[in-house]
Each structure stands twice: as structure tokens, then as C-alpha cells.
C-alpha atoms as a PDB file:
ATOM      1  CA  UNK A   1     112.178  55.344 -46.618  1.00  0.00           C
ATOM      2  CA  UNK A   2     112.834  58.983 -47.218  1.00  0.00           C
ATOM      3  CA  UNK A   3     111.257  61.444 -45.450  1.00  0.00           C
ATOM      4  CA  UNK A   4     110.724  65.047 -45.750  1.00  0.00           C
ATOM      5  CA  UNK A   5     111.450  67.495 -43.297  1.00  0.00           C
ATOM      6  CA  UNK A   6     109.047  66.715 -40.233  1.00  0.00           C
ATOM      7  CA  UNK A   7     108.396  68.580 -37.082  1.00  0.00           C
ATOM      8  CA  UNK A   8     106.034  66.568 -34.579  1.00  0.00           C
ATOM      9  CA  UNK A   9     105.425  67.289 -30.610  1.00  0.00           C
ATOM     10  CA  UNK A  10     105.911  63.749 -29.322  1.00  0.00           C
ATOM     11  CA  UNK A  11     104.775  62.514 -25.476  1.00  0.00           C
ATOM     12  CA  UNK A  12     108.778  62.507 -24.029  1.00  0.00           C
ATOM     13  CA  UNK A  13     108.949  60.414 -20.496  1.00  0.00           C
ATOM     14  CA  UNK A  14     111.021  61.768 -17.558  1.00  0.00           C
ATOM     15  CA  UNK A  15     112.055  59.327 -14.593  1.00  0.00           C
ATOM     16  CA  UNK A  16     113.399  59.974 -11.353  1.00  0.00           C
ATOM     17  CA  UNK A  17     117.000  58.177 -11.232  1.00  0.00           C
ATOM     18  CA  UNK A  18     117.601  56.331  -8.358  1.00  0.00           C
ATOM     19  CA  UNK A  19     142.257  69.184 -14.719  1.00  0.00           C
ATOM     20  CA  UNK A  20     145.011  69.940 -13.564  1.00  0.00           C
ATOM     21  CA  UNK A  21     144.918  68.999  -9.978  1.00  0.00           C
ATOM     22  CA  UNK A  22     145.541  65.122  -8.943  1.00  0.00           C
ATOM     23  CA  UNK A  23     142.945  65.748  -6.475  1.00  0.00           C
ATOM     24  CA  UNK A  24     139.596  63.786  -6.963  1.00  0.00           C
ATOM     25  CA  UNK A  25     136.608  63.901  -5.304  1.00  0.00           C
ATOM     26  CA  UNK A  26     133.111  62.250  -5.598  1.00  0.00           C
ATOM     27  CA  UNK A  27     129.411  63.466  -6.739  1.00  0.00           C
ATOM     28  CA  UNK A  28     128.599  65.516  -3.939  1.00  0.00           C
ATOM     29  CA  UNK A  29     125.270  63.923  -2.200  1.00  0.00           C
ATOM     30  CA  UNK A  30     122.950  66.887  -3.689  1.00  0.00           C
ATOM     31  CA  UNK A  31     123.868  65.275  -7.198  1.00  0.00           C
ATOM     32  CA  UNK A  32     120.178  64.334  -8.564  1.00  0.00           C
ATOM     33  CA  UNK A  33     119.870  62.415 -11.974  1.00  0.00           C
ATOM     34  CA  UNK A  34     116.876  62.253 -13.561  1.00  0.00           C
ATOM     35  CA  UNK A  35     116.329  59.955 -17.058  1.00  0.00           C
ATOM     36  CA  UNK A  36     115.429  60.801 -20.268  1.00  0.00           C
ATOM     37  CA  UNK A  37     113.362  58.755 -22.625  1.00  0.00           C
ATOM     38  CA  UNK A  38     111.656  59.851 -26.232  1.00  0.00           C
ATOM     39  CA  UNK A  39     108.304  57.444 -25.885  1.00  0.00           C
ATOM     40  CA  UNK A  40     109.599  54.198 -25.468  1.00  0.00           C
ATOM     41  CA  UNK A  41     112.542  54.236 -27.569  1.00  0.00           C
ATOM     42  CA  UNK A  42     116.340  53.926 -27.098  1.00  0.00           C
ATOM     43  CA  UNK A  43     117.295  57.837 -26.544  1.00  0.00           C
ATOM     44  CA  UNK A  44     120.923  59.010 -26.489  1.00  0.00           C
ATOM     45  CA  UNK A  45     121.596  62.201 -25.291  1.00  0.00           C
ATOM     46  CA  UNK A  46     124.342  64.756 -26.421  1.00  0.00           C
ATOM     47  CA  UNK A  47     123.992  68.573 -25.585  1.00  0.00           C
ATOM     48  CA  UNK A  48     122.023  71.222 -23.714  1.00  0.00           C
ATOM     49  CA  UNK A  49     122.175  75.199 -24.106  1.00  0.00           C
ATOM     50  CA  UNK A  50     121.448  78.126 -21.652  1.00  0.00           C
ATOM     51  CA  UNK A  51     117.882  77.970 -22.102  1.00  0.00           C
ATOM     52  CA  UNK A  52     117.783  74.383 -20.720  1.00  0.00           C
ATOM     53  CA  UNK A  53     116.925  72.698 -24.243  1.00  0.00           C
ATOM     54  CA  UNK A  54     118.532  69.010 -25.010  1.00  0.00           C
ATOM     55  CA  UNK A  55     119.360  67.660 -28.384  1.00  0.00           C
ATOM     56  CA  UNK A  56     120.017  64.241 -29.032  1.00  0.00           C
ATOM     57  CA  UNK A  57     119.032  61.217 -30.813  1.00  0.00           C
ATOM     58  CA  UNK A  58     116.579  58.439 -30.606  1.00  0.00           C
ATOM     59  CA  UNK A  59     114.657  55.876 -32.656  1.00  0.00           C
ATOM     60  CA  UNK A  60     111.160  56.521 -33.748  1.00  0.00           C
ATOM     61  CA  UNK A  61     110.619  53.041 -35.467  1.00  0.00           C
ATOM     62  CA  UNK A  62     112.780  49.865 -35.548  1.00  0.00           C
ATOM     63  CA  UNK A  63     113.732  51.021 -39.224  1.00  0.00           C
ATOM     64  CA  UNK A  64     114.320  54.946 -38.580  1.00  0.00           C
ATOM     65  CA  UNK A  65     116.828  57.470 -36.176  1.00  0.00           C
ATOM     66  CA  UNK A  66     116.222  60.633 -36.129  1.00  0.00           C
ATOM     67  CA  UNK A  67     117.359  63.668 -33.926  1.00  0.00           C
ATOM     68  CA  UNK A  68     115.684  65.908 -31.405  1.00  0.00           C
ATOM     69  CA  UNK A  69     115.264  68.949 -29.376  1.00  0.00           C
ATOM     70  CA  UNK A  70     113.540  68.677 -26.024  1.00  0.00           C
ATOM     71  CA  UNK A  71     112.114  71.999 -24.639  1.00  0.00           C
ATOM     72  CA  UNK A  72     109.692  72.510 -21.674  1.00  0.00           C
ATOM     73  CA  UNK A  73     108.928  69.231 -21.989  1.00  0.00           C
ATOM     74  CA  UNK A  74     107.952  69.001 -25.750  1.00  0.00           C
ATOM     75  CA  UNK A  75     109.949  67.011 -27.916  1.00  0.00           C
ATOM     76  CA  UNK A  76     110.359  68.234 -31.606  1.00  0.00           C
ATOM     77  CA  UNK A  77     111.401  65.619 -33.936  1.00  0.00           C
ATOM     78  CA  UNK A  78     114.165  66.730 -36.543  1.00  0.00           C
ATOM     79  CA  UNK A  79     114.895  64.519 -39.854  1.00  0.00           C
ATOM     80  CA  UNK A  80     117.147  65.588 -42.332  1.00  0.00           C
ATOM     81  CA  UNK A  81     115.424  65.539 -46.240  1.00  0.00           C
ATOM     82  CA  UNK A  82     115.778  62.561 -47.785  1.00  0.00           C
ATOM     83  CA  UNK A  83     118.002  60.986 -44.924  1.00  0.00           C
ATOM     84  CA  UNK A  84     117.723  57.398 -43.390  1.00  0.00           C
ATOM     85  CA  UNK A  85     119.275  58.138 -40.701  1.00  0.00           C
ATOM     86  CA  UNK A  86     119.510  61.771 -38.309  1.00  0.00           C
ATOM     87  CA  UNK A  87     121.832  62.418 -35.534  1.00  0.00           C
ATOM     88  CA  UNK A  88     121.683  65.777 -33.223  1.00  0.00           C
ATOM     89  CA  UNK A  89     125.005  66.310 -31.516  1.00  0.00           C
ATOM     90  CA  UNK A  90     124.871  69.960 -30.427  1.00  0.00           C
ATOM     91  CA  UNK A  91     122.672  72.998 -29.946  1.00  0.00           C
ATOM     92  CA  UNK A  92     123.483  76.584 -29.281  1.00  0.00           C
ATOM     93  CA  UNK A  93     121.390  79.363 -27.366  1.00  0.00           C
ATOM     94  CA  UNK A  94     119.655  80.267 -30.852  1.00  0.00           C
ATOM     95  CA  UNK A  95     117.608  76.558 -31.045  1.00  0.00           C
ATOM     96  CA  UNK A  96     120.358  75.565 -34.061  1.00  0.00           C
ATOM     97  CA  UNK A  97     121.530  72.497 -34.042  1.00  0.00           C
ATOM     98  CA  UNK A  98     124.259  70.542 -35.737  1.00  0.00           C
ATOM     99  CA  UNK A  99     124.098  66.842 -36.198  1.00  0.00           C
ATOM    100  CA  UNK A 100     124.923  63.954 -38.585  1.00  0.00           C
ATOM    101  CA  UNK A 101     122.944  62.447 -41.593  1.00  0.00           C
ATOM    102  CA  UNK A 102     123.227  59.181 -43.226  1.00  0.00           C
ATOM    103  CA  UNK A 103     121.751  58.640 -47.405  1.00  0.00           C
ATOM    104  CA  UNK A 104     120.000  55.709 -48.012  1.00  0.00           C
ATOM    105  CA  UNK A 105     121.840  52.585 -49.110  1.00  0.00           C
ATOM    106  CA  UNK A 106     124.763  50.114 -47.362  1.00  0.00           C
ATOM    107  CA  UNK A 107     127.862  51.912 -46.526  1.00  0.00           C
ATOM    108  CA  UNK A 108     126.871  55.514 -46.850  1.00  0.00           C
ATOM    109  CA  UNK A 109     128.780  57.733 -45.000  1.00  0.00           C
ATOM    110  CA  UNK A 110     127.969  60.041 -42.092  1.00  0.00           C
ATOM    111  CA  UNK A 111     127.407  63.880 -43.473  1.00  0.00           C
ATOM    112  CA  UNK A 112     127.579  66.827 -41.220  1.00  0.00           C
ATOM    113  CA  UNK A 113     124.478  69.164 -41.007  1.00  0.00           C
ATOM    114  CA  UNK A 114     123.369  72.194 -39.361  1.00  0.00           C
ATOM    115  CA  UNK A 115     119.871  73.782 -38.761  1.00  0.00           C
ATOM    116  CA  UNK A 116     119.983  77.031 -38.268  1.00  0.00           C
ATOM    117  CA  UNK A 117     116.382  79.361 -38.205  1.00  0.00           C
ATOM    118  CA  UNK A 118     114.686  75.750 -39.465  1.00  0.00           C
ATOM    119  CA  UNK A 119     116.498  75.823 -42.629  1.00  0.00           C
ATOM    120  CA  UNK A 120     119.212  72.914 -43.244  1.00  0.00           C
ATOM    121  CA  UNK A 121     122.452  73.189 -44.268  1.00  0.00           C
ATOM    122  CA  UNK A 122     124.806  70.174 -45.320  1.00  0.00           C
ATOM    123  CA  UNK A 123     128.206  69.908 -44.057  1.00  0.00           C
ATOM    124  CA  UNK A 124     131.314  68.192 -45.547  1.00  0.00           C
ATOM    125  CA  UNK A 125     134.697  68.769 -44.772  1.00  0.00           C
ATOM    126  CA  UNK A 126     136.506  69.156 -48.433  1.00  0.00           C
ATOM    127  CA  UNK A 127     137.771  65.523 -49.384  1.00  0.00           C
ATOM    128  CA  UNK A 128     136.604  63.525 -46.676  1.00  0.00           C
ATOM    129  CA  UNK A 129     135.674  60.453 -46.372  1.00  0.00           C
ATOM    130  CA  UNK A 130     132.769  61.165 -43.439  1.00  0.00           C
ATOM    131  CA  UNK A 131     131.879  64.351 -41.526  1.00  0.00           C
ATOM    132  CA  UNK A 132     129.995  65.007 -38.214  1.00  0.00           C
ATOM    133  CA  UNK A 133     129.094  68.485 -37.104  1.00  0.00           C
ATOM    134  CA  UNK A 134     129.095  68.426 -33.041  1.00  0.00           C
ATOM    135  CA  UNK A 135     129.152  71.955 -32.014  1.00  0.00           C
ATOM    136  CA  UNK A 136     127.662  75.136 -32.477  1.00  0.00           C
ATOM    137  CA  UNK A 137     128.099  78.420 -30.743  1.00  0.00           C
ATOM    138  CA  UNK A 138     126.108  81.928 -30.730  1.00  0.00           C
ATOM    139  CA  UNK A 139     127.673  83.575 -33.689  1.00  0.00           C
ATOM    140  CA  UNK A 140     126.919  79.980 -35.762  1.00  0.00           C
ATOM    141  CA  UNK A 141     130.505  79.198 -35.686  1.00  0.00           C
ATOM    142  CA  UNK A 142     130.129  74.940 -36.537  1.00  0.00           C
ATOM    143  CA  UNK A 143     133.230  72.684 -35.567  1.00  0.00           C
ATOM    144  CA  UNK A 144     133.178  68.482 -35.610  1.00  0.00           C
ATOM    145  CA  UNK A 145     135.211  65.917 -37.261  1.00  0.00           C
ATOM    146  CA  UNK A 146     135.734  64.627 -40.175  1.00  0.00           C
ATOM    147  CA  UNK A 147     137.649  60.950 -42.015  1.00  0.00           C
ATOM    148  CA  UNK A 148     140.061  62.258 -44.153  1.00  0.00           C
ATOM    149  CA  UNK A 149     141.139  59.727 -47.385  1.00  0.00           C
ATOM    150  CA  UNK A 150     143.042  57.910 -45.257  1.00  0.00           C
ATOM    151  CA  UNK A 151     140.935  57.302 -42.541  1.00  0.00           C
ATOM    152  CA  UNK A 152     142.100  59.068 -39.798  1.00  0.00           C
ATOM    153  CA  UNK A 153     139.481  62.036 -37.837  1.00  0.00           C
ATOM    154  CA  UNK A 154     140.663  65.259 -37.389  1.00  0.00           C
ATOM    155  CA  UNK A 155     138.607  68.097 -35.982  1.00  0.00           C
ATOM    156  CA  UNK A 156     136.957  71.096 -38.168  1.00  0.00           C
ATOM    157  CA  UNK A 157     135.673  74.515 -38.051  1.00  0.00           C
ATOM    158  CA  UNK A 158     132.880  75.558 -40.342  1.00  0.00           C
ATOM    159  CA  UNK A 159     132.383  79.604 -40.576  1.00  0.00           C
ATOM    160  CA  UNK A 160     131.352  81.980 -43.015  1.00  0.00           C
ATOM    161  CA  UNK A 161     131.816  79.275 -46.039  1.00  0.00           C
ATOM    162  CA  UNK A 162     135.324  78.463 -44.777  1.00  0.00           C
ATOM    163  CA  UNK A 163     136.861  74.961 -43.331  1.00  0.00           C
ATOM    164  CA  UNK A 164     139.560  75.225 -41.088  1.00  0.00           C
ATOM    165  CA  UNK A 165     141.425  71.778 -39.937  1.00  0.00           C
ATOM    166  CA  UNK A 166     141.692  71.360 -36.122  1.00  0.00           C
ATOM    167  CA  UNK A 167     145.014  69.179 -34.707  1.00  0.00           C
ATOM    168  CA  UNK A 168     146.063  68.776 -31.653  1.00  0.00           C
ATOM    169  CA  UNK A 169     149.436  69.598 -32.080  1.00  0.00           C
ATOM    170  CA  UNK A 170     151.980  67.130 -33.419  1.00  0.00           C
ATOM    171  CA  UNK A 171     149.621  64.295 -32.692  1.00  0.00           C
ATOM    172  CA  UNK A 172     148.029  61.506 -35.257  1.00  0.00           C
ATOM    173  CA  UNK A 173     144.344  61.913 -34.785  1.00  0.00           C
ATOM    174  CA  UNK A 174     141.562  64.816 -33.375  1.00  0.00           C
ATOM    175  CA  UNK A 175     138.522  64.648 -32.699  1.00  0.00           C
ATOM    176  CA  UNK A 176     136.618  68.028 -31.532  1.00  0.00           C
ATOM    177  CA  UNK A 177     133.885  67.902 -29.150  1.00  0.00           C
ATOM    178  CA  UNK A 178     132.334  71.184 -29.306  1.00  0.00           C
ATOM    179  CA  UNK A 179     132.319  75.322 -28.956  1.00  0.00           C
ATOM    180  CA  UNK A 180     131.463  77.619 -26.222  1.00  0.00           C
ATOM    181  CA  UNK A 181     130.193  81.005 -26.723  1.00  0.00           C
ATOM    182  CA  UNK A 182     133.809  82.052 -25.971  1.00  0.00           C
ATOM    183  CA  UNK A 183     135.084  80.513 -28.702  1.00  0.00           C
ATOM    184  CA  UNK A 184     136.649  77.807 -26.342  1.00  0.00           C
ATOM    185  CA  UNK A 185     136.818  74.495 -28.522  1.00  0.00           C
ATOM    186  CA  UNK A 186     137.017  71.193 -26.620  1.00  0.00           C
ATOM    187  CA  UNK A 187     137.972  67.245 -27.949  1.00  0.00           C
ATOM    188  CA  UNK A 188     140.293  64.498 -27.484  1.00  0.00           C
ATOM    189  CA  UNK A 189     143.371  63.655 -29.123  1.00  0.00           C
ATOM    190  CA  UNK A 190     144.814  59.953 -29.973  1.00  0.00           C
ATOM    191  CA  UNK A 191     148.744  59.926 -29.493  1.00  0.00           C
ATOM    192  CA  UNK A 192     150.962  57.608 -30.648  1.00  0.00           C
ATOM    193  CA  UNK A 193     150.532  54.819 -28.272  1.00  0.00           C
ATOM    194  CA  UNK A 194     146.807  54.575 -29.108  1.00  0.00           C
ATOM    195  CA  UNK A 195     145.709  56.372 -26.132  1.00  0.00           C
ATOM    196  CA  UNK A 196     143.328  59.507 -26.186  1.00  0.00           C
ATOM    197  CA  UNK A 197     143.773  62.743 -23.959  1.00  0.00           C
ATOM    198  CA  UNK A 198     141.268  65.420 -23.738  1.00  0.00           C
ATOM    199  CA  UNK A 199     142.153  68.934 -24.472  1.00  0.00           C
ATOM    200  CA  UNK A 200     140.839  72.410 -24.474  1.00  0.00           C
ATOM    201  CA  UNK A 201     141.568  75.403 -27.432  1.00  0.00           C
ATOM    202  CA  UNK A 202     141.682  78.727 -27.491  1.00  0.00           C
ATOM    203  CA  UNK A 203     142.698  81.085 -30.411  1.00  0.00           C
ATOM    204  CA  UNK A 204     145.381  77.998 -31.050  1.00  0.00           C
ATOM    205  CA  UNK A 205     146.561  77.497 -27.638  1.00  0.00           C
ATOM    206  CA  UNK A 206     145.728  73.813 -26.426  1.00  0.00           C
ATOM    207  CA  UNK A 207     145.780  72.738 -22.924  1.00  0.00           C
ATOM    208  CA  UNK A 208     145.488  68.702 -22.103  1.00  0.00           C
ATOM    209  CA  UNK A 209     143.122  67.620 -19.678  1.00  0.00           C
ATOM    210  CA  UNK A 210     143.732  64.042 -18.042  1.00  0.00           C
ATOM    211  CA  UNK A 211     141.706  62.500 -15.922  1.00  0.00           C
ATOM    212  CA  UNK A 212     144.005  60.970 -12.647  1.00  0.00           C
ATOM    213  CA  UNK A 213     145.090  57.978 -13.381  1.00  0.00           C
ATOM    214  CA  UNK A 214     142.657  56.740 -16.486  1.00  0.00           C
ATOM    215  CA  UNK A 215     143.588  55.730 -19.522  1.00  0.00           C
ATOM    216  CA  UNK A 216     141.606  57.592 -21.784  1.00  0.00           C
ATOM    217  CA  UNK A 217     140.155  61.226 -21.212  1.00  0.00           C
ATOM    218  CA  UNK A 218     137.788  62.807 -23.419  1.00  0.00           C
ATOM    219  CA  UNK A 219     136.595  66.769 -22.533  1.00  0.00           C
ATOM    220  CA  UNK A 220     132.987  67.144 -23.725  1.00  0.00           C
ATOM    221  CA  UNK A 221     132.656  71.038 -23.063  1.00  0.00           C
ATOM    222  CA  UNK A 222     133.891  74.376 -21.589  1.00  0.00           C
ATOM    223  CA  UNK A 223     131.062  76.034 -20.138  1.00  0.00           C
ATOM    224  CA  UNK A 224     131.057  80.064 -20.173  1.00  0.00           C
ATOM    225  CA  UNK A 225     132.250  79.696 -15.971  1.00  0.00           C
ATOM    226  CA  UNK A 226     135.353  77.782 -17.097  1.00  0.00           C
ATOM    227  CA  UNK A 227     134.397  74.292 -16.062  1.00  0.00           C
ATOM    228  CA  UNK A 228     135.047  71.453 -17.703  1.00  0.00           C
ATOM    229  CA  UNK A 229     132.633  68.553 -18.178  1.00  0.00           C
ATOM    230  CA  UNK A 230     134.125  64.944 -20.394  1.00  0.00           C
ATOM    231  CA  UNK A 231     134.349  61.693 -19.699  1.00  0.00           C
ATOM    232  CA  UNK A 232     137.080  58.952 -18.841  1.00  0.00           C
ATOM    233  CA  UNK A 233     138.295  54.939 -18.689  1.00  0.00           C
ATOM    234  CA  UNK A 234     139.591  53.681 -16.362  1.00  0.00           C
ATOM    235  CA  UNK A 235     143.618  52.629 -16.412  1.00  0.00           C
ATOM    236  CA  UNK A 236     141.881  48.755 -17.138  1.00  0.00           C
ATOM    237  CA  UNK A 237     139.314  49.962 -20.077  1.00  0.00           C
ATOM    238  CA  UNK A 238     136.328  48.446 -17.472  1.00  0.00           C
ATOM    239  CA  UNK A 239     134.500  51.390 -16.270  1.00  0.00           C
ATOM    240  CA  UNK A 240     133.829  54.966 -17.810  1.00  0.00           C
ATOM    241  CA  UNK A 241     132.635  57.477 -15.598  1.00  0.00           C
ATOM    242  CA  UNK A 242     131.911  61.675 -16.516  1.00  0.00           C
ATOM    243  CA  UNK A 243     133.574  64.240 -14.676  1.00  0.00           C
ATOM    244  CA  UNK A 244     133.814  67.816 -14.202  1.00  0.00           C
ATOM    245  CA  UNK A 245     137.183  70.496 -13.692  1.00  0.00           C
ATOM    246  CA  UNK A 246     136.147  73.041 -11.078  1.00  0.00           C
ATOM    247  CA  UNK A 247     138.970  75.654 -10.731  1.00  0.00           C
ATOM    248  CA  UNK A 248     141.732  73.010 -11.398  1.00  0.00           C
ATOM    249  CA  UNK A 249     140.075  70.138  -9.295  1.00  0.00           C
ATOM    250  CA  UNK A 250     138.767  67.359 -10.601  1.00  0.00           C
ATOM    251  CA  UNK A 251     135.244  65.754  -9.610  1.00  0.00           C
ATOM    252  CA  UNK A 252     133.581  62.319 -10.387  1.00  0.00           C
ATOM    253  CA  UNK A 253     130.329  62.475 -11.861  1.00  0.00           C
ATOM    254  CA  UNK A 254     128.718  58.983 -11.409  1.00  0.00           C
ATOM    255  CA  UNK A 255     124.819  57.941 -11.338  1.00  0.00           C
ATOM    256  CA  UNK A 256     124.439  55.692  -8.794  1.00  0.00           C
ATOM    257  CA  UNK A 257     121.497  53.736 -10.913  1.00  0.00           C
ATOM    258  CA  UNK A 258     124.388  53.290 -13.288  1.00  0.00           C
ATOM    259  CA  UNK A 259     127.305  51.765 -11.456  1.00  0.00           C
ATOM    260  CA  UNK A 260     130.556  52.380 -13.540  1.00  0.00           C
ATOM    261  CA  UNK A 261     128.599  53.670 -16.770  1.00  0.00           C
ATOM    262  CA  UNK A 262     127.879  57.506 -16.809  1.00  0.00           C
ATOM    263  CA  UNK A 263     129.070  59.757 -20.137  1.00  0.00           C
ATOM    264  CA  UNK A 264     128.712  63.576 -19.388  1.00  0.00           C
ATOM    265  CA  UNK A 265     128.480  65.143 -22.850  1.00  0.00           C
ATOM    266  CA  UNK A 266     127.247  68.506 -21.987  1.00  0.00           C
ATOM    267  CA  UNK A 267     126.950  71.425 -19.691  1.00  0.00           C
ATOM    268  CA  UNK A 268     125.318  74.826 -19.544  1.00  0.00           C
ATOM    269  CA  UNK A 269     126.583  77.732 -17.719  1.00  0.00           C
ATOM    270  CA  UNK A 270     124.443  77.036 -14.326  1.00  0.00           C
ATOM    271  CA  UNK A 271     126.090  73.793 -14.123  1.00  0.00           C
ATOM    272  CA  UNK A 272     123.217  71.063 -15.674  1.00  0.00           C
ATOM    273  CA  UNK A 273     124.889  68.315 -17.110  1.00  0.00           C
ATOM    274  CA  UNK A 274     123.388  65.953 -19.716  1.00  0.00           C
ATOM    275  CA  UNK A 275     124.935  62.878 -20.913  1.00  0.00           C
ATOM    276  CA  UNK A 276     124.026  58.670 -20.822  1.00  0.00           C
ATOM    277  CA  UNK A 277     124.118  56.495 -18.859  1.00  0.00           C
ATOM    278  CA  UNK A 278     124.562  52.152 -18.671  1.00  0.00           C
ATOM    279  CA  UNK A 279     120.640  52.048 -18.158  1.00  0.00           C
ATOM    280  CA  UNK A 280     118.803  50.935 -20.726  1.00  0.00           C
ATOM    281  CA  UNK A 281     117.378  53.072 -23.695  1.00  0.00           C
ATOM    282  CA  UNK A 282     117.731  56.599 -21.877  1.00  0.00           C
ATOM    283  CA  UNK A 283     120.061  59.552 -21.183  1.00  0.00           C
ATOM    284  CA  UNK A 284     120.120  61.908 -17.958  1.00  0.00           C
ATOM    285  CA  UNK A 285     119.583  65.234 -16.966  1.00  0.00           C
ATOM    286  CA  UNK A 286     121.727  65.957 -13.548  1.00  0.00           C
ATOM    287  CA  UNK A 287     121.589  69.015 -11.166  1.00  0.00           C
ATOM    288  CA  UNK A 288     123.626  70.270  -8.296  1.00  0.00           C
ATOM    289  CA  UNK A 289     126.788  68.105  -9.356  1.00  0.00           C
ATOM    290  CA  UNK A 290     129.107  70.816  -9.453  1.00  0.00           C
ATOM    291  CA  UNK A 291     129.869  72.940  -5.970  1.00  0.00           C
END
């Protein structure tokens, strides 16, 4: 079914939940998680900006996805023209977004997009295969990844009409998470052994970030205060937790309704994380998880 650009206020429902340094600890006890549900339906959630607003995804109808922006509690409902499927993925401090489209038909591929002052804008990395725009910062500066002809993802910066490839250096495969307002660009690498790492970039200087003793590491974000928010496995590819990097220290960041299942995808600069978790059909919101 295609659908024209639509902007509803939908009834959203909010539950009470029940780097560097080797060091780990745990969620301090002040950590408080609260779930977030569009309706009824299965909502994923991917970013937040400064002003506290979420973006993610969710599923108004068995048949249909689209994206969304939560905002003092009112839920705005974001297709792209013509799309069967809409993904958000990031937001910045401006309300833009950047997400993900999918045409109608069977093996269409994903298309990056950004909506920036309510007017859409498709994004395609030249000769891919697939794109997906993830981040988006202040200035509009878009990164995300893209399948080049062979398959493999790298990561992208969109600006002023140009594309810009993003490796990690000398490594097979990126994939870029997002962009601070500081122009600090975070995302995982895959190395030769199949494993990922997660990184940080700045003006072409990448750091790797690995969480103690896991066996994949993915960095999510950089907020503006320098800490670090992604998500690992564990060393036997059982149990994924989030974490954060607070001036070189790393900290779990587990909800305790979701033993063993918690994804942090995003953080603002006063420390609010967003991200899913194993419960069914919702993400989070969490506060007072980083000292």
C-alpha cells in the first residue's frame, strides 16, 4: 500500500521497568528504566537528542513499519512517500531525522533518507547496493552505511551534496553508528577474523573501543561530555548487554527486567540513554545510569 506523507498524534504507552580501562563496574542502583511502547505494537528504539525527543521505529498494522518521533509524550508518525516500509535511526537537536525506506515489491533494498524542516530527502550512497542514514548532527551533516557491489558495508558521510566513504583503517568492513554535534563519528568495524570492535572518529583519527573481555563491541554514540554509550557480546555470543565509557572506565548498563538483553543505542548530553531491551515489543528510556 503506498502512502503519502502522514503526520498523526498517536496514544504512546510508558511503563515503569521493573574504554580504555579494564575496569568494569555495574548499573549503579539509581539506574531507573522505564519502557517504551507505540499503542500496542512492537516498538524499537534508536536515538534521542538534547531536547529529550526519541526516534525509532514501530509497526502500525501487521502489513506496515513506519518511523517515529516521540516528544512530550506525543508520538508523530513519519512514512516516507510511496514507501512500504520506514525506519528512523537518528535525530538531531533541530527535530531532523534520518532513517531507512524500503519500495514496494520482494527484494527491494533499504534507501537512506533524511527529514529535515518536514521536507524529505532520499539518500544513496553512489553505486550501492543498499544505504541507511543513522546519524545526523546540528549543522545537517548525515553519515550511515551503505552495501557496496560486492556486498560488504562501509560507513558514509552525506554533506552539502557530497559522499565521503568512512573505513576504519585497513580493515574489511564499517559500519558508522552516528554524529555528535562535535563532529565525533562513532561505529564498529569487522576485522579479519570476523569479529567487530567499536571505534570512535575524529577529523580521521580513530580510536577502538573494546568492551573487557567480549567478543564483539559496537559504540552507539559520543555524547557532547565525552562519554561513550554501545553495546557488547559476550566472549560466548549468549548475552549482549549496553554500556557506557566514563573518563576511560567502563560501566555495565543492564535492565534488570531484561536479564542479559539490553542494547543502548543512544545518549544525550545529560546522560539519558535509550536503547531495547529482551522484553517484548518495547524499547527503554533510562536515567541516572551514568555517575
Amino acid at each position: 500500500m503506498i502512502r503519502n506523507r502522514i503526520h498523526r498524534v498517536i496514544p504512546i504507552v510508558v511503563l515503569a521497568a521493573y574504554g580504555w580501562s579494564q575496569s568494569v563496574a555495574q548499573s549503579p542502583s539509581g539506574c531507573t528504566f522505564r519502557k517504551v511502547q507505540i499503542q500496542t505494537d512492537y516498538t524499537s528504539v534508536y536515538g534521542i537528542n538534547n531536547k529529550n525527543a526519541i526516534v525509532g521505529t514501530y509497526n502500525p498494522s501487521s502489513s506496515s513499519q513506519a518511523a517515529f518521533i516521540l516528544y512530550n509524550k506525543i508520538v508523530t508518525a513519519i512514512f516516507y512517500p510511496g514507501a512500504a516500509m520506514t525506519s528512523g535511526f537518528g535525530i538531531n537537536d533541530n527535530g531532523d531525522i534520518v532513517g531507512a525506506y524500503v519500495l514496494p515489491g520482494i527484494g527491494t533494498p533499504d534507501i537512506g533518507f533524511a527529514r529535515v524542516n518536514g521536507k524529505f530527502v532520499s539518500i544513496s550512497f553512489p553505486g550501492a547496493l543498499s544505504t541507511s542514514a543513522t546519524g545526523i548532527d546540528i549543522q545537517g551533516r548525515i553519515v550511515g552505511s551503505y552495501q557496496d557491489s560486492s556486498g560488504v558495508f562501509h560507513g558514509f558521510s552525506y554533506f552539502g551534496g557530497i559522499y565521503t566513504a568512512i573505513n576504519y583503517p585497513n580493515e574489511p568492513s564499517t559500519i558508522v553508528s552516528t554524529i555528535n554535534n562535535n563532529g565525533v563519528i562513532a561505529g564498529a568495524y569487522l576485522d579479519s577474523s570476523n569479529l567487530e570492535h567499536g571505534f570512535i572518529a575524529q577529523s580521521g583519527q580513530f580510536t577502538r573501543i573494546d568492551y573487557p573481555g567480549a567478543a564483539n563491541t559496537i559504540v552507539s554514540q559520543v555524547n557532547g561530555n565525552g562519554v561513550i554509550a554501545g553495546t557488547y557480546y559476550d566472549s560466548s555470543f549468549t548475552t549482549w548487554e549496553g554500556f557506557v565509557v566514563v573518563n576511560g572506565r567502563f560501566q555495565k548498563i543492564s535492565d534488570p527486567a531484561a536479564s542479559t538483553q539490553t542494547a543502548v543505542n543512544g545518549i544525550t548530553d545529560n546522560n539519558v540513554l535509550v536503547g531495547n531491551a529482551g522484553y517484548s515489543g518495547a524499547g527503554f528510556l533510562a536515567m541516572g545510569c551514568v555517575p
